[in-house]
Structure formats: structure tokens, C-alpha cells
N, C-alpha and C. Protein backbone atom coordinates (compact mmCIF):
# COMPACT_ATOMS: atom_id res chain seq x y z
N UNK A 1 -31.69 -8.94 25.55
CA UNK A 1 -30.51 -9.12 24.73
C UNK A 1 -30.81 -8.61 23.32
N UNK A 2 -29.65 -7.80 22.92
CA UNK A 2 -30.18 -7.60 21.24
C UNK A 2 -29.14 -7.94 20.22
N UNK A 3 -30.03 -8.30 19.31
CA UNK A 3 -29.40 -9.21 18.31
C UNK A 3 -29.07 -7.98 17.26
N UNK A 4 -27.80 -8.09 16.77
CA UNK A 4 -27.65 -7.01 15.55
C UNK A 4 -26.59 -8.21 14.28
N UNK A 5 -27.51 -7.77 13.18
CA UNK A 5 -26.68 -9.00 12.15
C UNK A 5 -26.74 -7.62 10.88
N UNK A 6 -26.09 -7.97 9.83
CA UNK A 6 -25.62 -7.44 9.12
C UNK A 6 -25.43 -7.90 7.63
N UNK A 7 -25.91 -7.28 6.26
CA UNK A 7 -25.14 -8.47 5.22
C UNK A 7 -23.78 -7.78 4.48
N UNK A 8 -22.98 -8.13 4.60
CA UNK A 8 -21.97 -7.52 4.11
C UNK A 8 -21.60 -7.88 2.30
N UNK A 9 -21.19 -6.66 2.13
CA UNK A 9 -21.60 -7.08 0.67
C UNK A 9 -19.88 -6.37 0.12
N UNK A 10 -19.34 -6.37 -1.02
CA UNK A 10 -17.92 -5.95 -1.55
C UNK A 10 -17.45 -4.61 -1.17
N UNK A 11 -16.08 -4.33 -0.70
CA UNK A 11 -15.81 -3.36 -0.42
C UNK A 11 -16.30 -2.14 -0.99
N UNK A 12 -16.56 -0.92 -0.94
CA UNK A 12 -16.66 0.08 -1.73
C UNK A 12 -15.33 0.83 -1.47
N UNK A 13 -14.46 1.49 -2.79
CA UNK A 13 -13.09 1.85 -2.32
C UNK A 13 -13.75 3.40 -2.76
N UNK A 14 -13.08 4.59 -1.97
CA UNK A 14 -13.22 5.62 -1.93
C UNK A 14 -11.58 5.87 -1.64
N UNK A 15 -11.46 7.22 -2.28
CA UNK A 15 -9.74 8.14 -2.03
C UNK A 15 -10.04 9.46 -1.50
N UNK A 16 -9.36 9.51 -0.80
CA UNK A 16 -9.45 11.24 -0.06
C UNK A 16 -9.15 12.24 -0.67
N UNK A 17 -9.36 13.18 -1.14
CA UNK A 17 -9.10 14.29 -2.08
C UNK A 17 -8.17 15.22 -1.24
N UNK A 18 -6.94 15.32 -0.97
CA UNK A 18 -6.49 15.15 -2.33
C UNK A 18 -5.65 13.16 -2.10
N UNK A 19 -5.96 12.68 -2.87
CA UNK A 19 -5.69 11.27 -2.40
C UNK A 19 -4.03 11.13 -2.12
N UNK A 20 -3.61 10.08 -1.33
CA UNK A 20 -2.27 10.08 -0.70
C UNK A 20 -1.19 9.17 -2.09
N UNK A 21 -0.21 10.14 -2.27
CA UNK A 21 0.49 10.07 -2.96
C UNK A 21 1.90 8.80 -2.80
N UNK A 22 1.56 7.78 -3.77
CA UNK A 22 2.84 6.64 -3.11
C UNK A 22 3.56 6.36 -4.12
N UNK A 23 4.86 6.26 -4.31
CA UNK A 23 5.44 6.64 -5.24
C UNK A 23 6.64 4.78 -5.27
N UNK A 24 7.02 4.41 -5.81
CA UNK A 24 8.04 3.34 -6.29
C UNK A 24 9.17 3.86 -6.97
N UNK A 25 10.59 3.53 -6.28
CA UNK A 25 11.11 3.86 -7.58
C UNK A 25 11.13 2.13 -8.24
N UNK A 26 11.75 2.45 -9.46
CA UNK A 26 11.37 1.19 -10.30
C UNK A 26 12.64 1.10 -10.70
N UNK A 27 13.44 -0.17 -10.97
CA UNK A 27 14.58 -0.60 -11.13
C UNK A 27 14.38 -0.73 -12.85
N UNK A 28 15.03 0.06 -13.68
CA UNK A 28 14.69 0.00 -15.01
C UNK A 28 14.59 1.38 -15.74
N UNK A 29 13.33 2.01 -14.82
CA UNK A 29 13.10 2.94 -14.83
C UNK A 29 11.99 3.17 -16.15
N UNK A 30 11.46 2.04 -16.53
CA UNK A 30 10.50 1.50 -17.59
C UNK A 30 8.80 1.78 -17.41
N UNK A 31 8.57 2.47 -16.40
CA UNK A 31 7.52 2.70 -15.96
C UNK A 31 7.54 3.64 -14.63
N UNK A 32 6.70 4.52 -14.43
CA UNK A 32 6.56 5.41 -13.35
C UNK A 32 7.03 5.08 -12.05
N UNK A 33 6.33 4.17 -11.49
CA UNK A 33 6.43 4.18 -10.24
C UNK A 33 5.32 4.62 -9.68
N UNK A 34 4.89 5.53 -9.54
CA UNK A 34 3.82 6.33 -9.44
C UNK A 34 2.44 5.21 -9.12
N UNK A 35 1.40 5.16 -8.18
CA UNK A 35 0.57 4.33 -7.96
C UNK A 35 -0.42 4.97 -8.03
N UNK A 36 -1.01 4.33 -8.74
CA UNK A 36 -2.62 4.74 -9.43
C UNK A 36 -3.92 3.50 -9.22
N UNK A 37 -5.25 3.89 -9.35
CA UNK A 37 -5.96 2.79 -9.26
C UNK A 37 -6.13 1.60 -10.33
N UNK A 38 -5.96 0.37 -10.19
CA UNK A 38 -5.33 -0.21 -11.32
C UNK A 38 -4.08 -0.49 -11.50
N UNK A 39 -3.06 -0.15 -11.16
CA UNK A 39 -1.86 -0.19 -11.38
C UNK A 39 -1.29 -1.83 -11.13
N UNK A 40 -0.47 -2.21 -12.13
CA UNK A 40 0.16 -2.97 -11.90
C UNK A 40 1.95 -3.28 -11.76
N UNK A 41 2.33 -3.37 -10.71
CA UNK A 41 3.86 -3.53 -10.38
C UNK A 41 4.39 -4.81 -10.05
N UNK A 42 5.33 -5.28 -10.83
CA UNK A 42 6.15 -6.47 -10.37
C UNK A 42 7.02 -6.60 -9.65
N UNK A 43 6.98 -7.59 -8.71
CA UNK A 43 8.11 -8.05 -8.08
C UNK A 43 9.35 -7.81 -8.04
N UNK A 44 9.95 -7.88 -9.25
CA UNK A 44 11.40 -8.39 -9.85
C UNK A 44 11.64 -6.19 -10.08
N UNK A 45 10.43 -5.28 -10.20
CA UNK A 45 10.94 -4.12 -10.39
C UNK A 45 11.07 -3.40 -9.03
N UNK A 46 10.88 -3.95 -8.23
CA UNK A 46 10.17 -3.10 -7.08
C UNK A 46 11.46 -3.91 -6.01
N UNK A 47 12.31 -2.73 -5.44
CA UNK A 47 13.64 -3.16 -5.03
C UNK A 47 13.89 -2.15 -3.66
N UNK A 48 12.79 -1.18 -3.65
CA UNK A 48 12.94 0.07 -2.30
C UNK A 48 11.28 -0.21 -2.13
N UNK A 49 11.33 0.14 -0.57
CA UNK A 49 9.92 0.35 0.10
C UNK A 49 9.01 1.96 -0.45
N UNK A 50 8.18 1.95 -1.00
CA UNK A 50 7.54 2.87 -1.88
C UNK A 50 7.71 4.36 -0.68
N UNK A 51 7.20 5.99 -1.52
CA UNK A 51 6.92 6.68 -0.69
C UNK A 51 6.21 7.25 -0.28
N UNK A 52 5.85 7.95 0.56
CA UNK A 52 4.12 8.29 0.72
C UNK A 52 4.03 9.73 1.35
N UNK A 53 3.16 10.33 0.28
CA UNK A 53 2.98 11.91 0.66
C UNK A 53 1.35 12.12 0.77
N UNK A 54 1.20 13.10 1.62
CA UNK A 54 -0.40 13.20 1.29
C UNK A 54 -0.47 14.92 2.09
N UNK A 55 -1.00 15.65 1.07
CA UNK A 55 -0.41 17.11 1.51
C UNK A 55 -1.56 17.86 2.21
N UNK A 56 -2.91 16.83 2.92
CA UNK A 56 -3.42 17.58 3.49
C UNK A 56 -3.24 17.22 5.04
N UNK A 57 -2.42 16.59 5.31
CA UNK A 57 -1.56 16.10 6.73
C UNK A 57 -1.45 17.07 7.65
N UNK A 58 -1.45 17.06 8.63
CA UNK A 58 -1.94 18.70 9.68
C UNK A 58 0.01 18.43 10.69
N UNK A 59 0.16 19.50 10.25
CA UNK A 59 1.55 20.02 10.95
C UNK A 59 1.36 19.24 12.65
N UNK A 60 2.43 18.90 12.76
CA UNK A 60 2.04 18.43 14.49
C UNK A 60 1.30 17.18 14.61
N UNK A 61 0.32 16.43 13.81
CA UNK A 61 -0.31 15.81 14.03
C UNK A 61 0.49 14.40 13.60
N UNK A 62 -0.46 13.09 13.59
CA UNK A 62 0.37 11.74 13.82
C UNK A 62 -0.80 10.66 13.46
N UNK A 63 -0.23 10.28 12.04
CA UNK A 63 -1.10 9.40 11.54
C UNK A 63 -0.54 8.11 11.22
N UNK A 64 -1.57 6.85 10.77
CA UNK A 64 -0.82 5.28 10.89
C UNK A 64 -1.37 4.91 9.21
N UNK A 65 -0.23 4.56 8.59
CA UNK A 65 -0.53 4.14 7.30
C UNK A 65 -0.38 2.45 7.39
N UNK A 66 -1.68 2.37 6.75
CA UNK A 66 -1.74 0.40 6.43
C UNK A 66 -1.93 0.20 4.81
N UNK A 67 -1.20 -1.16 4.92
CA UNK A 67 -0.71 -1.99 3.06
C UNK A 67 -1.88 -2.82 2.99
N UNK A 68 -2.72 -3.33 2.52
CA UNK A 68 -3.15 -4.76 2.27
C UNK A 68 -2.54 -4.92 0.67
N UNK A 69 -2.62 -6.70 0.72
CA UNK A 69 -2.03 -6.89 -0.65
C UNK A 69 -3.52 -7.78 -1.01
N UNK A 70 -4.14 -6.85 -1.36
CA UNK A 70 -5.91 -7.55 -1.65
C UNK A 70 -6.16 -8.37 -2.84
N UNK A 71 -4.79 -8.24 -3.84
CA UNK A 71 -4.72 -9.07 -4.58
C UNK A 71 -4.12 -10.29 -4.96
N UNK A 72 -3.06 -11.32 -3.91
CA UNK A 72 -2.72 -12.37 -3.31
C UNK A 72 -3.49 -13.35 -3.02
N UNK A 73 -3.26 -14.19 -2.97
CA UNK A 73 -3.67 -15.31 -2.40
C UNK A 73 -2.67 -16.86 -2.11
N UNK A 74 -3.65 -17.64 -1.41
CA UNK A 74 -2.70 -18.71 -1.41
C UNK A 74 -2.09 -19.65 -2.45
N UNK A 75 -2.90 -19.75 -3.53
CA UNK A 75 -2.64 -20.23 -4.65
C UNK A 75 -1.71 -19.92 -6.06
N UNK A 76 -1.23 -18.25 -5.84
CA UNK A 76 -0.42 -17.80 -6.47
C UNK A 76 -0.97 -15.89 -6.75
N UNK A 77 0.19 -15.22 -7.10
CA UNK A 77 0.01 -13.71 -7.59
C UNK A 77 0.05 -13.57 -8.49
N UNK A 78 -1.10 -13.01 -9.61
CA UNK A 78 -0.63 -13.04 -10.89
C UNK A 78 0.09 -11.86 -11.13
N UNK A 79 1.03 -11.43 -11.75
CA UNK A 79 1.76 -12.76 -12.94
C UNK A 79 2.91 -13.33 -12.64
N UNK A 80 2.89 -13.47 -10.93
CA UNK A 80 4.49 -14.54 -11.20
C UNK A 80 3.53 -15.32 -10.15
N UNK A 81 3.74 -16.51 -11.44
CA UNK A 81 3.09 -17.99 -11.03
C UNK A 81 3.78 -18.71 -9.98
N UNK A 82 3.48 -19.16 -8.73
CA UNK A 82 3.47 -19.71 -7.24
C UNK A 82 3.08 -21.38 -7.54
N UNK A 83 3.52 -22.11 -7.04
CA UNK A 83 3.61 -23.55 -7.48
C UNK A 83 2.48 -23.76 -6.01
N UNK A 84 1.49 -24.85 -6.22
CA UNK A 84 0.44 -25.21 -6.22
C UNK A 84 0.90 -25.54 -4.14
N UNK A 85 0.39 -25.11 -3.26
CA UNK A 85 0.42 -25.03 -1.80
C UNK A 85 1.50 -24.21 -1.06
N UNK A 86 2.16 -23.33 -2.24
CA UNK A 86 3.05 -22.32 -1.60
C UNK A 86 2.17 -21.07 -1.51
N UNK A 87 3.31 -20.26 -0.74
CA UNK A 87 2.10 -19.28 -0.44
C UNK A 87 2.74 -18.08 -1.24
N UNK A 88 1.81 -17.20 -1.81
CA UNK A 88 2.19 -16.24 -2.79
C UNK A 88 2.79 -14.97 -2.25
N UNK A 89 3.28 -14.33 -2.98
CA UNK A 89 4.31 -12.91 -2.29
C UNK A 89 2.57 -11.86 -1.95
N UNK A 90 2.08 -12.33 -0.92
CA UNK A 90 1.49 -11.35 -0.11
C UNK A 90 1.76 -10.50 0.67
N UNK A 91 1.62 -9.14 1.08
CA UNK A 91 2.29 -8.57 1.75
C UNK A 91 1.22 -7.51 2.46
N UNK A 92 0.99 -7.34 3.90
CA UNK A 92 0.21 -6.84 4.50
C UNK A 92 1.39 -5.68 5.86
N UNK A 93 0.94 -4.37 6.19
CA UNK A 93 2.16 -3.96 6.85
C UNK A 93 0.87 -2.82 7.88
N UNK A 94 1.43 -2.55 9.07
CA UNK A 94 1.16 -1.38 9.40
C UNK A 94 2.04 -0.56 10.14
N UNK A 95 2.05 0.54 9.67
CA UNK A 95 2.98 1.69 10.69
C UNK A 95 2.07 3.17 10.98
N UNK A 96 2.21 2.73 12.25
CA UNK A 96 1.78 4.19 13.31
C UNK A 96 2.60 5.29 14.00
N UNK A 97 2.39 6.38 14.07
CA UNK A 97 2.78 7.34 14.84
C UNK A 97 3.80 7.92 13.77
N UNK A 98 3.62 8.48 12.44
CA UNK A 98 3.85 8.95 11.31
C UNK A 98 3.63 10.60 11.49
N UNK A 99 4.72 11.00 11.41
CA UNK A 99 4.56 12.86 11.87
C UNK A 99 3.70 12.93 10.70
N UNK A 100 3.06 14.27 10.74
CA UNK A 100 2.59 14.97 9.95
C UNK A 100 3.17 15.89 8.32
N UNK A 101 4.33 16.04 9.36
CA UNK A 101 4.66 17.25 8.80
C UNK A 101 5.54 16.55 7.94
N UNK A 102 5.93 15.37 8.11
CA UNK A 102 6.56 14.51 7.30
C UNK A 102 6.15 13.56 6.20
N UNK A 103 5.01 13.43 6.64
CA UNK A 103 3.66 13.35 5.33
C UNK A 103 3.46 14.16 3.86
N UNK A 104 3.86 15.28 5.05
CA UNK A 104 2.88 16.66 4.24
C UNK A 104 3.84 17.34 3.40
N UNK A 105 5.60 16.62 3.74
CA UNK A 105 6.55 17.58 2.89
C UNK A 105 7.64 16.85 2.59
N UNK A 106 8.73 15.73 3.06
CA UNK A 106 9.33 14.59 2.01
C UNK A 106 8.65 13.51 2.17
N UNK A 107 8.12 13.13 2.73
CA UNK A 107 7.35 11.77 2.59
C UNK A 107 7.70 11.30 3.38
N UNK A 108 7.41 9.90 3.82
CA UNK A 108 7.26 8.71 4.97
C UNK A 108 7.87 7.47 3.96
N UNK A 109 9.01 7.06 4.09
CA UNK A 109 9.63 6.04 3.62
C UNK A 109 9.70 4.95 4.98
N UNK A 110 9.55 3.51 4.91
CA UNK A 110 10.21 2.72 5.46
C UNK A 110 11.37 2.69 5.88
N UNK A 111 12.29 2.88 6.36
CA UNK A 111 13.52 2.24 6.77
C UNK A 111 14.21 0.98 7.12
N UNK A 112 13.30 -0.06 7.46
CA UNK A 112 13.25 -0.89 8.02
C UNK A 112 14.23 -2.58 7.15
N UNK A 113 14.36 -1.71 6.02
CA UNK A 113 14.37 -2.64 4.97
C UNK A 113 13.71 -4.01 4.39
N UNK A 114 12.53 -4.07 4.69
CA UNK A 114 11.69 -4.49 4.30
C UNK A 114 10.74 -3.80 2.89
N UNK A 115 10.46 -4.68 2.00
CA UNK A 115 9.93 -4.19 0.86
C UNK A 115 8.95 -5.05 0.60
């Protein structure tokens, strides 16, 4: 029998060059939209499901884009404060089977109406 253990230690985040482009529009219009590392977006601006381009996407081909909301928790999101055993606006999503070519030239929007 073999034993395999591991120590896992903090994510390391890496972006693909050219990194995938996700865009917000923003109700206000007070800030980009535009998602960058660091970025911070509120709740109350964010009213459409973001969009997502990434232009080295291969014609024909079929890829699955995933959300984590890595910055949530149960205790609240900063900065809109969550009252003490509610659960905070976390939001985790996946969608598969994403043309390519639709990646690679208007983008991949949700439809679903979910935001």
C-alpha cells in the first residue's frame, strides 16, 4: 500500500497571457467595470452578469469558465456588513461547453439571469 501525503500551503494565483478579459457594466457608470487584480465591486453597482473575452480561444473549440467568490464568508462581505449567522452574498458558478469562437470575439455573457 502507498501512502502519499502532502502539505498544502496558500494558493499561488497565476493569469494566462493574454489573461481573460471580464468586463461589468456598472450602474452609475462611476467606475470601469473592467476586472483587474485587486479590484473591488459592490453589490448595489453590479446589476448584469459580467462579460468574458479571452482572445486566445481556438475557433471550434469548447471551454468551461468557473467564479469563486474567495472573498466571502459566513460572517459577512466586506463592505456590506451581514448581521452575525447570516450568510454573506457569496457567489460560486460554473458553466461548461462555452464555444470558442464566442470567447474569442463578443464574449460569453450569462443569460440565465442570475448575477
Amino acid at each position: 500500500m502507498t501512502t502519499v501525503s502532502a502539505i498544502f500551503t496558500d494558493p499561488i494565483y497565476e493569469a494566462s497571457d493574454p489573461t481573460l478579459e471580464v468586463t461589468f457594466a456598472i450602474m452609475g457608470g462611476h467606475y470601469s467595470g473592467a476586472v483587474h487584480p485587486g479590484c473591488l465591486f459592490l453589490q448595489t453597482d453590479i446589476s448584469e452578469p459580467p462579460v468574458e473575452r479571452w482572445k486566445n480561444a481556438e475557433i471550434g473549440g469548447f471551454y468551461t469558465l468557473l467564479m469563486l467568490d474567495l472573498d466571502g464568508n459566513a460572517l459577512g462581505s466586506w463592505p456590506d456588513p451581514v448581521a452575525a449567522g447570516e450568510n454573506s452574498p457569496v457567489r460560486h458558478w460554473i458553466v461548461g461547453n462555452i464555444p470558442g469562437d464566442t470567447l474569442r470575439t463578443t464574449g460569453y455573457e450569462r443569460t440565465d439571469g442570475i448575477c
